[in-house]
N, C-alpha and C. Protein backbone atom coordinates (compact mmCIF):
# COMPACT_ATOMS: atom_id res chain seq x y z
N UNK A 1 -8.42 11.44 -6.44
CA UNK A 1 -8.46 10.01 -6.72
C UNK A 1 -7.70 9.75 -8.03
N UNK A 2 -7.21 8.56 -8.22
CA UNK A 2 -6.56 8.03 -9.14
C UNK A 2 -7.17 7.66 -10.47
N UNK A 3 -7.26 8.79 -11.33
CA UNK A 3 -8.22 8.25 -12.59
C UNK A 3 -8.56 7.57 -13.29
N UNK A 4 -7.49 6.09 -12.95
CA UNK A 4 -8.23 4.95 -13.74
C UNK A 4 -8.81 3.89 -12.28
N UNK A 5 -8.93 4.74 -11.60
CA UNK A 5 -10.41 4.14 -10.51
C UNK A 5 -11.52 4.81 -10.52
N UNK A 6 -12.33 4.21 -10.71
CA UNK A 6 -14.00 5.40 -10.36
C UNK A 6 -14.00 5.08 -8.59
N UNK A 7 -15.23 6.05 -8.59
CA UNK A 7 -15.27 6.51 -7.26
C UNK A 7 -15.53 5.05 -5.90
N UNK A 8 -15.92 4.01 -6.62
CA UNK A 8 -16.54 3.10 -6.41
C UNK A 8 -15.46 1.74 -6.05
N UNK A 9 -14.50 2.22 -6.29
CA UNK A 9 -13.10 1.31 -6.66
C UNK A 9 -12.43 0.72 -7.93
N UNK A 10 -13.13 1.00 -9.18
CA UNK A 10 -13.02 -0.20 -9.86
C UNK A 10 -12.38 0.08 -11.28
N UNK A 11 -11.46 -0.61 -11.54
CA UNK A 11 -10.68 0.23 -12.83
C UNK A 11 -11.33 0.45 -14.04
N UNK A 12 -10.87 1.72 -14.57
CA UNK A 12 -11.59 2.23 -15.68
C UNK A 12 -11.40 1.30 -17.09
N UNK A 13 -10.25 1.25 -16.87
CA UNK A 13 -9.69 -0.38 -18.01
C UNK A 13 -10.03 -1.48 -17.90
N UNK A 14 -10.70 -1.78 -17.11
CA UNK A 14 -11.10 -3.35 -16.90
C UNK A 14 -12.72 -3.83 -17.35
N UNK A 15 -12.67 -4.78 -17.43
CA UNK A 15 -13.99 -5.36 -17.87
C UNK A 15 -14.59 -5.92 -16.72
N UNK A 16 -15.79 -4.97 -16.45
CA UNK A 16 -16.40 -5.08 -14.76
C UNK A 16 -17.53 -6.33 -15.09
N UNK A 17 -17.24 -8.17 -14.63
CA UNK A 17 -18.17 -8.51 -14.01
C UNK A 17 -18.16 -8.72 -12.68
N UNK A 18 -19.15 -7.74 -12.10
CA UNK A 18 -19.25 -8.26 -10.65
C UNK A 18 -19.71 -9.54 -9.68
N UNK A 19 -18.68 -9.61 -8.84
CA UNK A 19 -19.22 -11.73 -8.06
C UNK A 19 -20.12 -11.18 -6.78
N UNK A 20 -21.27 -12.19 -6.76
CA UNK A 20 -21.40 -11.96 -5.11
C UNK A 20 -20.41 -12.57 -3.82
N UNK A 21 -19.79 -13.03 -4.27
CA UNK A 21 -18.13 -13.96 -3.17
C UNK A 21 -17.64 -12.26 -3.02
N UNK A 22 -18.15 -11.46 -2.23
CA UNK A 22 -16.78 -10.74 -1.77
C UNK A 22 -17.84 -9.77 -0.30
N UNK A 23 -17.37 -8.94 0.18
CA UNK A 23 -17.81 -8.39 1.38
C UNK A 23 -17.22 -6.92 1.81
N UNK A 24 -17.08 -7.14 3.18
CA UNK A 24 -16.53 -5.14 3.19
C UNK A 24 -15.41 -5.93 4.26
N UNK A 25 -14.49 -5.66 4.16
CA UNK A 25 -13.24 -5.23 4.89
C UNK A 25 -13.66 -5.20 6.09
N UNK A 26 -12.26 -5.41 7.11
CA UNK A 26 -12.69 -4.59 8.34
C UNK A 26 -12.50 -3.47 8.80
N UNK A 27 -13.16 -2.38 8.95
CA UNK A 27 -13.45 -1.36 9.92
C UNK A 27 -11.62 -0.76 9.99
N UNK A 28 -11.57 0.17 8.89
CA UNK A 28 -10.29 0.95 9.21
C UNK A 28 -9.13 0.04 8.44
N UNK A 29 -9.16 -1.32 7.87
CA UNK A 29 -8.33 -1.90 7.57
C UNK A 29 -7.58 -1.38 5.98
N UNK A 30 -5.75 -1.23 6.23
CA UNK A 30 -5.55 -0.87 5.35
C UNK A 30 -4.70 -1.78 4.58
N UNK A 31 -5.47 -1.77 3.02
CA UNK A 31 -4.45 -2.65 2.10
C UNK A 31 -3.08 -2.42 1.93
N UNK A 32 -2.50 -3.38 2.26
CA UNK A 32 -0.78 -3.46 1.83
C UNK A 32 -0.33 -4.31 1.55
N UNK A 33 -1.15 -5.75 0.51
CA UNK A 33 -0.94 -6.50 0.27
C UNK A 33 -1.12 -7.24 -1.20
N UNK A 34 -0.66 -7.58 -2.03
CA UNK A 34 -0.73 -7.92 -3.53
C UNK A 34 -1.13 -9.68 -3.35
N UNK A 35 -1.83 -10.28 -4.08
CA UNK A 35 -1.88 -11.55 -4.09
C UNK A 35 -1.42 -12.18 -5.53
N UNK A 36 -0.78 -12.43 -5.58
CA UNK A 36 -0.96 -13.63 -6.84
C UNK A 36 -1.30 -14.63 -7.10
N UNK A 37 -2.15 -14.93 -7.87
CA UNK A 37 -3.02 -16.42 -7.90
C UNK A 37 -2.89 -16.88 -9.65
N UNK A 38 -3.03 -17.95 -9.52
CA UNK A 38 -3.32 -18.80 -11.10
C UNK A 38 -4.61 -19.73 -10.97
N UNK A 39 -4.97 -19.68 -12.10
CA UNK A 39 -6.44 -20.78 -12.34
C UNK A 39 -6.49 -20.65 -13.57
N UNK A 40 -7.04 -21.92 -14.00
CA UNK A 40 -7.33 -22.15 -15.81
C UNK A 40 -8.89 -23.02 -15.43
N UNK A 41 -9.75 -22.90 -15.87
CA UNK A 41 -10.96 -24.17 -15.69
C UNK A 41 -11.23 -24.42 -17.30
N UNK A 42 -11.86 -25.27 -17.56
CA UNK A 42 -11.07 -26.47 -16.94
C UNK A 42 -9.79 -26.21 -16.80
N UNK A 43 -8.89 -27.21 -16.10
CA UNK A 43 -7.58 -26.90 -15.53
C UNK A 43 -6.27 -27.38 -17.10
N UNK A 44 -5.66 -26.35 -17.52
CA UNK A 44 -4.56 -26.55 -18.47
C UNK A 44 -5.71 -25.92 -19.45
N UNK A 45 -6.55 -25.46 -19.20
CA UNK A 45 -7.20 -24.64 -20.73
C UNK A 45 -7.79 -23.70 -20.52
N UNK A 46 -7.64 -22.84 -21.93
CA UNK A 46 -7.73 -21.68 -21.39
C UNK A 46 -8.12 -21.22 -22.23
N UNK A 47 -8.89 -19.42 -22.00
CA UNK A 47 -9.99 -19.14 -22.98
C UNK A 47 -11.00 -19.35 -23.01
N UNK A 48 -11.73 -20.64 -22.08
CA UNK A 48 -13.11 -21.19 -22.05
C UNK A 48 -14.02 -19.73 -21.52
N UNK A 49 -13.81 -18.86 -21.18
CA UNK A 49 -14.53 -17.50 -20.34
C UNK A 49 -15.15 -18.39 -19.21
N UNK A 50 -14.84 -19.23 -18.47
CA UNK A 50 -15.55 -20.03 -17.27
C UNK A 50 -14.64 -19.34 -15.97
N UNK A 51 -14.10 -19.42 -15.90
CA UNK A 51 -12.94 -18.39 -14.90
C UNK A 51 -14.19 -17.39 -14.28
N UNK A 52 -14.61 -16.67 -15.55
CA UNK A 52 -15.50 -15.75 -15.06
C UNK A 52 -16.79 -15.82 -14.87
N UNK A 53 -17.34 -16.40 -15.33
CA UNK A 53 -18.86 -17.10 -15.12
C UNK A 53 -18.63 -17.67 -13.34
N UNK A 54 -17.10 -18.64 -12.73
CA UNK A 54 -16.88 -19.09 -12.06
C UNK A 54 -17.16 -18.01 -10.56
N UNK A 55 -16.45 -17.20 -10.80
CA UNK A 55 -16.37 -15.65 -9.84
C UNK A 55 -18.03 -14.92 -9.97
N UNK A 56 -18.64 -15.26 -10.81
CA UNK A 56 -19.76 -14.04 -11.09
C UNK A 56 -20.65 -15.50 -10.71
N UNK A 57 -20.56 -16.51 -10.26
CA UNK A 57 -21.71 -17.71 -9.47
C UNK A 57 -22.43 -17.73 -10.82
N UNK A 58 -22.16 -18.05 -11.71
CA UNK A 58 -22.72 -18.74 -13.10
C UNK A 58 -21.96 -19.73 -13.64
N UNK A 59 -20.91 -20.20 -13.02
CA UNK A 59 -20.46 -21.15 -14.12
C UNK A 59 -21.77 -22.62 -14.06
N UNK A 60 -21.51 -23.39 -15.15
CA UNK A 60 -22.37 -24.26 -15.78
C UNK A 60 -21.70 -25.66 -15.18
N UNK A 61 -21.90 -26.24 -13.70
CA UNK A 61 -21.69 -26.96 -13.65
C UNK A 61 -21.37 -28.54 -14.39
N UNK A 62 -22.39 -28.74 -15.03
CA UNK A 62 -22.75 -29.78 -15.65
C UNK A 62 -21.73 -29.67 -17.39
N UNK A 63 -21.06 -28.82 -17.59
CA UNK A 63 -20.38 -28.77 -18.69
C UNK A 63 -18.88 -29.41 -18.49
N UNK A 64 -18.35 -29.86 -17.67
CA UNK A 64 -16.97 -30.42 -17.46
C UNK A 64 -17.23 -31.02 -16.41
N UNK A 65 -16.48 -32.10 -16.66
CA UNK A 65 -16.83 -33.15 -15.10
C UNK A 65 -16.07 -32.64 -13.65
N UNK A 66 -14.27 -32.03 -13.58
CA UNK A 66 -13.89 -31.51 -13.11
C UNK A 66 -14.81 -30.46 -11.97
N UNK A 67 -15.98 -30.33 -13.03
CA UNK A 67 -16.31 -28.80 -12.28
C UNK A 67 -16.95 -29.40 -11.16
N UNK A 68 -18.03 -30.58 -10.91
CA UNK A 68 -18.36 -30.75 -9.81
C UNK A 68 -17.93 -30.61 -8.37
N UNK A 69 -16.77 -30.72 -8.46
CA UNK A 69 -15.75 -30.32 -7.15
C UNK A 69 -16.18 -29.21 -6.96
N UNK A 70 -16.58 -28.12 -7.79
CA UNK A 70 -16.50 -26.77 -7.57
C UNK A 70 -17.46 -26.21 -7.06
N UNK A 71 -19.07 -27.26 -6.98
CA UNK A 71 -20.17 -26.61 -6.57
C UNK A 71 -20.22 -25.80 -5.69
N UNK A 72 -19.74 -26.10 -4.58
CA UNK A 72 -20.16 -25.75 -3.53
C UNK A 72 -18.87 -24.12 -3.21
N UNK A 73 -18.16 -23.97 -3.50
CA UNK A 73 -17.26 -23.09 -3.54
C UNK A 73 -18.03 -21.82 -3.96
N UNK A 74 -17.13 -20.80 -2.81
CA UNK A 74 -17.48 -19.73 -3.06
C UNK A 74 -16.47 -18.30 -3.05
N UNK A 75 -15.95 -18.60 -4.54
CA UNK A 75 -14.53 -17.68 -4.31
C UNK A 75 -14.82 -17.09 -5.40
N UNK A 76 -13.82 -15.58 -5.77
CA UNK A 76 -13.26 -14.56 -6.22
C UNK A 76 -12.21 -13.98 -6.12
N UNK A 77 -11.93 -12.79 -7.10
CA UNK A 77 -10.54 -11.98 -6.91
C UNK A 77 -11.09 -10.83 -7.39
N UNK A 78 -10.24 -10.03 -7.06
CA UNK A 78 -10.30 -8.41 -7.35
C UNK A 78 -10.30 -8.34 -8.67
N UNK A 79 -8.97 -9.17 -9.59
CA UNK A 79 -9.19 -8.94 -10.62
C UNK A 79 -8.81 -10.65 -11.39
N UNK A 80 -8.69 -10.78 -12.42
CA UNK A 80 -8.54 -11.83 -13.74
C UNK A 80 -8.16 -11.15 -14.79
N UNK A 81 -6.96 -11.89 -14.99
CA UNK A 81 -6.37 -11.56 -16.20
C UNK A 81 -5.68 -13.04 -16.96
N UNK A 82 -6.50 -12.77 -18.54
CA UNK A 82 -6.40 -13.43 -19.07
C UNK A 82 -5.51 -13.67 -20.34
N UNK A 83 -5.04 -14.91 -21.09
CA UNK A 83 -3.63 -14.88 -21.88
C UNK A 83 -3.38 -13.46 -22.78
N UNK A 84 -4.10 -12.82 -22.92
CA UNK A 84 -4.44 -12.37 -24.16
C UNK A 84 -3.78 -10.95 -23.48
N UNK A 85 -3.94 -10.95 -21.91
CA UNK A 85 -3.95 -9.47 -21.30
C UNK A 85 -5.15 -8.75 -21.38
N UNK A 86 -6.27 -9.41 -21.58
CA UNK A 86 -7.48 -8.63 -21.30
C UNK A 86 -7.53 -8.96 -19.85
N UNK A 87 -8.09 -7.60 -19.06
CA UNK A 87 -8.59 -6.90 -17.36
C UNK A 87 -9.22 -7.32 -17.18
N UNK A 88 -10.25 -8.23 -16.18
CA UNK A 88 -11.64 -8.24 -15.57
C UNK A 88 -11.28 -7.56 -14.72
N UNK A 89 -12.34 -7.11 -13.79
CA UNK A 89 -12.43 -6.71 -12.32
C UNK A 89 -13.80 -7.21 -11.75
N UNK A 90 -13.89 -8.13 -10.78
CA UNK A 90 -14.83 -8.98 -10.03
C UNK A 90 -15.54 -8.10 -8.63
N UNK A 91 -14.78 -7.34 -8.14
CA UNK A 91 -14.89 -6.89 -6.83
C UNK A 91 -14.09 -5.42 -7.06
N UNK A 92 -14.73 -4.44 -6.43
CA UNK A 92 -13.97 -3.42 -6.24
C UNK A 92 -13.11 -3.34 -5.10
N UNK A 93 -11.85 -2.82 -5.71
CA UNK A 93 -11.04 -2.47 -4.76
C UNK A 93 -11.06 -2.40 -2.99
N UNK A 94 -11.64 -1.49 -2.76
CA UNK A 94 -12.59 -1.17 -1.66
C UNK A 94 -13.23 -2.56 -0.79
N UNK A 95 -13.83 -3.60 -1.37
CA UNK A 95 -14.44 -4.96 -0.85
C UNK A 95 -13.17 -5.67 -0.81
N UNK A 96 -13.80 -6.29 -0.06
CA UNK A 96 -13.17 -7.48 0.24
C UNK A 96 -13.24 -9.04 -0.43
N UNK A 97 -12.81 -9.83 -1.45
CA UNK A 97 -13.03 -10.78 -2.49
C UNK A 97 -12.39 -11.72 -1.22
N UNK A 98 -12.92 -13.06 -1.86
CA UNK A 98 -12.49 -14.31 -1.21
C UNK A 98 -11.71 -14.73 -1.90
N UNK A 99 -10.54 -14.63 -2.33
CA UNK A 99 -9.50 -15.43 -2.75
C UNK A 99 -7.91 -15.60 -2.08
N UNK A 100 -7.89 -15.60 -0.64
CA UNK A 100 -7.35 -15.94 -0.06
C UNK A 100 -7.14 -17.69 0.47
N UNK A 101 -8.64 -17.72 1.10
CA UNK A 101 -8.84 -18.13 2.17
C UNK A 101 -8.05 -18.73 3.42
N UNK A 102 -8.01 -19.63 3.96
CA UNK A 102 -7.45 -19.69 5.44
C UNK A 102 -5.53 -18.94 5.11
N UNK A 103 -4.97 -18.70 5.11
CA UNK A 103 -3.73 -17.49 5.03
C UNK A 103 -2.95 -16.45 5.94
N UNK A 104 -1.74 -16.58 5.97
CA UNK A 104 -0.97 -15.69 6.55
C UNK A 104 0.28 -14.97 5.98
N UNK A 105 0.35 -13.94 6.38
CA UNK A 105 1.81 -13.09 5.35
C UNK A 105 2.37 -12.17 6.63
N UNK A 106 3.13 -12.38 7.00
CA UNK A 106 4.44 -11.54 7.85
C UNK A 106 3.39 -11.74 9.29
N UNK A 107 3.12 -12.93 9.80
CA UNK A 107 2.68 -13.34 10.69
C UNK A 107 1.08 -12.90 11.09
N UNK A 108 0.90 -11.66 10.02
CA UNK A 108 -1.14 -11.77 10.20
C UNK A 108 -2.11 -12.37 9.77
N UNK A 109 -2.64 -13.17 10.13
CA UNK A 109 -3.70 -14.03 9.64
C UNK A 109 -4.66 -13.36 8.91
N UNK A 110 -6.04 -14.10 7.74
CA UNK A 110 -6.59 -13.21 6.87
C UNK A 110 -6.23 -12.51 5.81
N UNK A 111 -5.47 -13.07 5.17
CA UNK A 111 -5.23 -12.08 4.13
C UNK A 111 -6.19 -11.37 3.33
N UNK A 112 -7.59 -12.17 3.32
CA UNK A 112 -8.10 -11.15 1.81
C UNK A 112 -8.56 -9.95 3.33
N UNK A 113 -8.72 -9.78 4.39
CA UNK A 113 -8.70 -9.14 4.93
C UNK A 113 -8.12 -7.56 4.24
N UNK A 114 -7.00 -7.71 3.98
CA UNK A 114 -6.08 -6.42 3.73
C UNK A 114 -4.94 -6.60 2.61
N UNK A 115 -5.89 -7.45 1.77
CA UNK A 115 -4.54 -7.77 0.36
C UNK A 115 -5.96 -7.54 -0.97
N UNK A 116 -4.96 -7.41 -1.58
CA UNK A 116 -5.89 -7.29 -3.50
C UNK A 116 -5.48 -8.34 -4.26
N UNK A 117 -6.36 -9.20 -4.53
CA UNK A 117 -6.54 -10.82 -5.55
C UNK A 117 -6.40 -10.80 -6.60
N UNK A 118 -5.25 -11.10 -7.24
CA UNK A 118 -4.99 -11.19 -9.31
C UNK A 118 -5.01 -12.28 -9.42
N UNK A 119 -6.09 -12.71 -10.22
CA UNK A 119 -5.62 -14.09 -10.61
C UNK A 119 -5.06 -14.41 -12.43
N UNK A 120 -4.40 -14.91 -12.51
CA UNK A 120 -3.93 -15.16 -13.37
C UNK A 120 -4.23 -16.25 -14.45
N UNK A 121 -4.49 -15.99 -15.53
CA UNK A 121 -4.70 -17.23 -16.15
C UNK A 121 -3.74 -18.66 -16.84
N UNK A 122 -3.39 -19.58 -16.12
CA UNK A 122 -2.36 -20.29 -16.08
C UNK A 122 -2.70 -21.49 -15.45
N UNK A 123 -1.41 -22.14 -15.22
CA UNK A 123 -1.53 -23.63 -14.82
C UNK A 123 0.09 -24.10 -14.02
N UNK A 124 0.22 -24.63 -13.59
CA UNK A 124 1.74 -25.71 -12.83
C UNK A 124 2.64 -25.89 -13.69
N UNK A 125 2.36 -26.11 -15.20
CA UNK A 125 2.79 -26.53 -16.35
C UNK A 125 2.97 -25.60 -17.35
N UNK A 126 2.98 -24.54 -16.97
CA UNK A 126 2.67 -23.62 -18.57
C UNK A 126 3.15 -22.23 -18.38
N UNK A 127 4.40 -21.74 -18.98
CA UNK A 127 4.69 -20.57 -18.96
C UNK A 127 3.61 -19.30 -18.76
N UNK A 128 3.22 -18.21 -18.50
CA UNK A 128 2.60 -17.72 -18.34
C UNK A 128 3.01 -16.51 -19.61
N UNK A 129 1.99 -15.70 -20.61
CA UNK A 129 2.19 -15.19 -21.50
C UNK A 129 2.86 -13.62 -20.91
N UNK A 130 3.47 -13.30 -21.96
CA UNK A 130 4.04 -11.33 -22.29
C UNK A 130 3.02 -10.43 -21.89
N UNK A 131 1.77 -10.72 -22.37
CA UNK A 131 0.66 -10.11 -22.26
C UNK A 131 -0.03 -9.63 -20.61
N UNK A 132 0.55 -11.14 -20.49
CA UNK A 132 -0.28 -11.53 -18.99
C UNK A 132 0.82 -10.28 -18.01
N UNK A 133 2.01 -10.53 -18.37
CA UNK A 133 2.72 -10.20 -17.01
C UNK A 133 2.77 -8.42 -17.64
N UNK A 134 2.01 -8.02 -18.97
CA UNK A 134 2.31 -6.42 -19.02
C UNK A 134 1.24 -5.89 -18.23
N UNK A 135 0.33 -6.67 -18.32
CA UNK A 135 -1.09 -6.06 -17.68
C UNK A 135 -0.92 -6.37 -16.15
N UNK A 136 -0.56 -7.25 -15.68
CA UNK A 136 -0.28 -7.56 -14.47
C UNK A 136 0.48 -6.31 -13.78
N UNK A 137 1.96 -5.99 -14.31
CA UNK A 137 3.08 -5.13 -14.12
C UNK A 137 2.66 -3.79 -13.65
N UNK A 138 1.72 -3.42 -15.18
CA UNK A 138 0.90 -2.10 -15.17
C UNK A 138 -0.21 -1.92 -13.82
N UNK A 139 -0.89 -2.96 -13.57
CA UNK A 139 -2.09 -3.02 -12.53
C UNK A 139 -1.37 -3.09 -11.09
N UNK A 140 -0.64 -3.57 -11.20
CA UNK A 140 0.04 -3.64 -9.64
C UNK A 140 0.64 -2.35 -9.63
N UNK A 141 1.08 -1.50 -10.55
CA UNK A 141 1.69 -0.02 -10.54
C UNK A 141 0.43 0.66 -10.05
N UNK A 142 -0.25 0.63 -10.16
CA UNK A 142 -1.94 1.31 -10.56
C UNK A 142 -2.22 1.43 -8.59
N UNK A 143 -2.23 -0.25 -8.41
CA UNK A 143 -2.67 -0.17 -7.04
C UNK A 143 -1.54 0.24 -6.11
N UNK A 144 -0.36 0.21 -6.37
CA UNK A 144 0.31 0.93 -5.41
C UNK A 144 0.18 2.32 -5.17
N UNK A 145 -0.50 2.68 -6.54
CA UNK A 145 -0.40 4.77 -6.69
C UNK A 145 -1.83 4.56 -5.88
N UNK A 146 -2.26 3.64 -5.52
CA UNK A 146 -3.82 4.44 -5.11
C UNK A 146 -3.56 3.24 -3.80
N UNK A 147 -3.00 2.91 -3.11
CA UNK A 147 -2.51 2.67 -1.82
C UNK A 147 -1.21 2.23 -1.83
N UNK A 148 -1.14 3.31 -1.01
CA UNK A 148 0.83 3.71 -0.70
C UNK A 148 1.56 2.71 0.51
N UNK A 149 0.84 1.92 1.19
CA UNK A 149 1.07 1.34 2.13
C UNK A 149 1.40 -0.38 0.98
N UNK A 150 1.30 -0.12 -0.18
CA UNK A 150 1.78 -1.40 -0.91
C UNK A 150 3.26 -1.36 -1.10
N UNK A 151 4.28 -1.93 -0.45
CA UNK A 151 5.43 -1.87 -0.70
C UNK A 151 6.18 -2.31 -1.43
N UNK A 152 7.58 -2.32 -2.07
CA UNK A 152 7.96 -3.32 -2.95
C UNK A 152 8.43 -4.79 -2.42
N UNK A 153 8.39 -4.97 -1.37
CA UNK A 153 8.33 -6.39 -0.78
C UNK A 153 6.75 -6.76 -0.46
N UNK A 154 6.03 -6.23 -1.23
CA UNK A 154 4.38 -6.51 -0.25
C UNK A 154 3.68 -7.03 -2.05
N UNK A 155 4.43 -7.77 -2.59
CA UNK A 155 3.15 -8.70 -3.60
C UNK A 155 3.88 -10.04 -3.12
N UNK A 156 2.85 -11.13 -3.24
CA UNK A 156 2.99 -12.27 -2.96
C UNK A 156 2.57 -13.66 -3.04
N UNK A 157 2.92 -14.52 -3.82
CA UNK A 157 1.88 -15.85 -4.01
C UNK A 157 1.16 -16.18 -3.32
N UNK A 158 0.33 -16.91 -3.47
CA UNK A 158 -0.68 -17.68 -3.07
C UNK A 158 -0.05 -19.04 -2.46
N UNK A 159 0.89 -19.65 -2.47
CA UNK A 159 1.78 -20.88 -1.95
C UNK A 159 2.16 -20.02 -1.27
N UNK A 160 2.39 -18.44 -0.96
CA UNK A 160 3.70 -18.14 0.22
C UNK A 160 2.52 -17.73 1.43
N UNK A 161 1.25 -17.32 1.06
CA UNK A 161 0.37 -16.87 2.10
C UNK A 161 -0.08 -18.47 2.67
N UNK A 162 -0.32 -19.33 1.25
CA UNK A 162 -1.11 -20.19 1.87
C UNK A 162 -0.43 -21.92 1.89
N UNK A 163 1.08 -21.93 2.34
CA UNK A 163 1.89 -22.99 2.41
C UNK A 163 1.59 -24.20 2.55
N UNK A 164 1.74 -25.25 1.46
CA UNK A 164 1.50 -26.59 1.96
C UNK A 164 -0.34 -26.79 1.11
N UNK A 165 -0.93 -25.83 1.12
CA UNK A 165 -2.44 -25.93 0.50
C UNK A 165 -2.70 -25.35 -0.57
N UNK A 166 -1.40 -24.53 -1.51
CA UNK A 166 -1.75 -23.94 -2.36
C UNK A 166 -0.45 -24.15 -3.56
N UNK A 167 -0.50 -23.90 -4.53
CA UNK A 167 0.52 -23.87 -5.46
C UNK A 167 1.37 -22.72 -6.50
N UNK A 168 -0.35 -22.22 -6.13
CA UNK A 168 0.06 -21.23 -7.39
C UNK A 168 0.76 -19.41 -6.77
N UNK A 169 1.20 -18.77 -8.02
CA UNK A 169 1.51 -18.79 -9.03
C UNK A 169 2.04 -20.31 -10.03
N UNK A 170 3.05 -20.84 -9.46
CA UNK A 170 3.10 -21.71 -9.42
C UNK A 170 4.93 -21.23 -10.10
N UNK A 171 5.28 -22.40 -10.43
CA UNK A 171 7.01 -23.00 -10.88
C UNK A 171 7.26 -21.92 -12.27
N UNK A 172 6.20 -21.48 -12.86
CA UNK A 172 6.45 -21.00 -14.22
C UNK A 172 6.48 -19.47 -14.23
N UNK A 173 5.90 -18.68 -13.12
CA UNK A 173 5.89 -17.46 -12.56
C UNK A 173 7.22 -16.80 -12.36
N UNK A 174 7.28 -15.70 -13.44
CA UNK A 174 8.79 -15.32 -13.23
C UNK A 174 8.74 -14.12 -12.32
N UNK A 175 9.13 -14.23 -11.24
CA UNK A 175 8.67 -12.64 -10.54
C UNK A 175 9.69 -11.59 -10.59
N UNK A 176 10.92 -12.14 -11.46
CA UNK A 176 11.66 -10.92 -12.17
C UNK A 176 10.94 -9.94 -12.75
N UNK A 177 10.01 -10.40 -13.61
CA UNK A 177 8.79 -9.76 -14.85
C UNK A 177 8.14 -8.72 -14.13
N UNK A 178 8.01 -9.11 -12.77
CA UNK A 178 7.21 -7.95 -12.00
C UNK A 178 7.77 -6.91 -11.58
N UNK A 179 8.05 -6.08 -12.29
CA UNK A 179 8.78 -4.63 -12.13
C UNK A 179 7.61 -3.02 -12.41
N UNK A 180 7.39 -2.32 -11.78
CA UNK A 180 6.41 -1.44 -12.32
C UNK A 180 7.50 -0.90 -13.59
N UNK A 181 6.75 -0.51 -14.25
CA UNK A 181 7.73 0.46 -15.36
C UNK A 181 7.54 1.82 -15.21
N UNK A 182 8.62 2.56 -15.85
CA UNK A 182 8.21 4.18 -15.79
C UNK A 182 6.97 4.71 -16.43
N UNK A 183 6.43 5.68 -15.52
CA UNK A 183 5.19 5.91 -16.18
C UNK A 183 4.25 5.27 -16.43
N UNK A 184 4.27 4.32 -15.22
CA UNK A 184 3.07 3.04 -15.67
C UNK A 184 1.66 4.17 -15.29
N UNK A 185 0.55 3.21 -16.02
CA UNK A 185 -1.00 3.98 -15.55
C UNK A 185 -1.87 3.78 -16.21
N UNK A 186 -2.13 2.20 -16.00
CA UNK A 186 -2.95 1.44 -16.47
C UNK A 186 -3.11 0.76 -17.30
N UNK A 187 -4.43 -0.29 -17.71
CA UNK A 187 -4.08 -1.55 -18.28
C UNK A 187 -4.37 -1.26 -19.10
């Protein structure tokens, strides 16, 4: 096994809060799929630690008006990464996180089915930091060494799985930036 995974899935570098939003895969299904996602809550700010309270079913409704929309929602990602380049990890590897939802990529429906969820901390409007895209760079190196069926055409927005209903990465996402580097191995 790949030593910055424990046995369990979950990176040794990351800051593990676990969500109940995630499940088991199906039966034999193999990951070959990268997601990219953005979220800020409130939306354009950032730093509030609500992102994660959001994924771990604690955020504080009643603290931003925005958030009411959000009650009823029940999503996650594998991982969150925030301006700074600090790791969460929400879900192990291994499970299955809801941050797809309804989605398709090279004509299979389901993506969180058989893809891994980054979300990013960002917005429509806002460059995304150095930090963000080293830890990002490094972690997507990470999950390709520990499933080989991730190709270099196999990471992909969240607008390209989920067209017309989604936005993000969004306009400010440079996916030049996404290059593994030599000797990558971890965040």
């Amino acid at each position: 096994m790949n030593p910055v995974w424990d046995s369990q899935g979950w990176h040794m570098r990351a800051r593990h809060a676990p969500s109940p939003y995630c499940d088991a895969r199906p039966p034999g299904m193999a990951v070959d799929l990268i997601v990219v996602h953005a979220i800020s809550l409130p939306p354009e700010r950032f730093g509030s630690g609500d992102v994660v309270r959001f994924f771990q079913g604690q955020l504080d409704f009643s603290c931003h008006p925005y958030y009411a929309q959000l009650r009823d929602l029940r999503v996650s990602a594998h991982f969150f990464i925030e301006r700074d380049g600090v790791l969460w990890q929400h879900v192990g590897i291994g499970g299955r996180a809801w941050h797809a939802g309804q989605s398709c990529w090279k004509g299979r429906p389901s993506c969180n089915d058989f893809s891994v969820g980054i979300e990013l901390e960002g917005s429509e409007t806002q460059p995304f930091t150095d930090a963000e895209y080293g830890t990002l760079t490094r972690l997507v190196g990470d999950l390709r060494s520990h499933f080989p069926h991730i190709g270099p055409d196999a990471v992909a927005g969240h607008a390209e799985i989920a067209p017309g209903r989604k936005w993000d990465p969004g306009p400010f996402f440079e996916w030049s930036r996404l290059r593994e580097p030599a000797g990558a191995g971890g965040c």
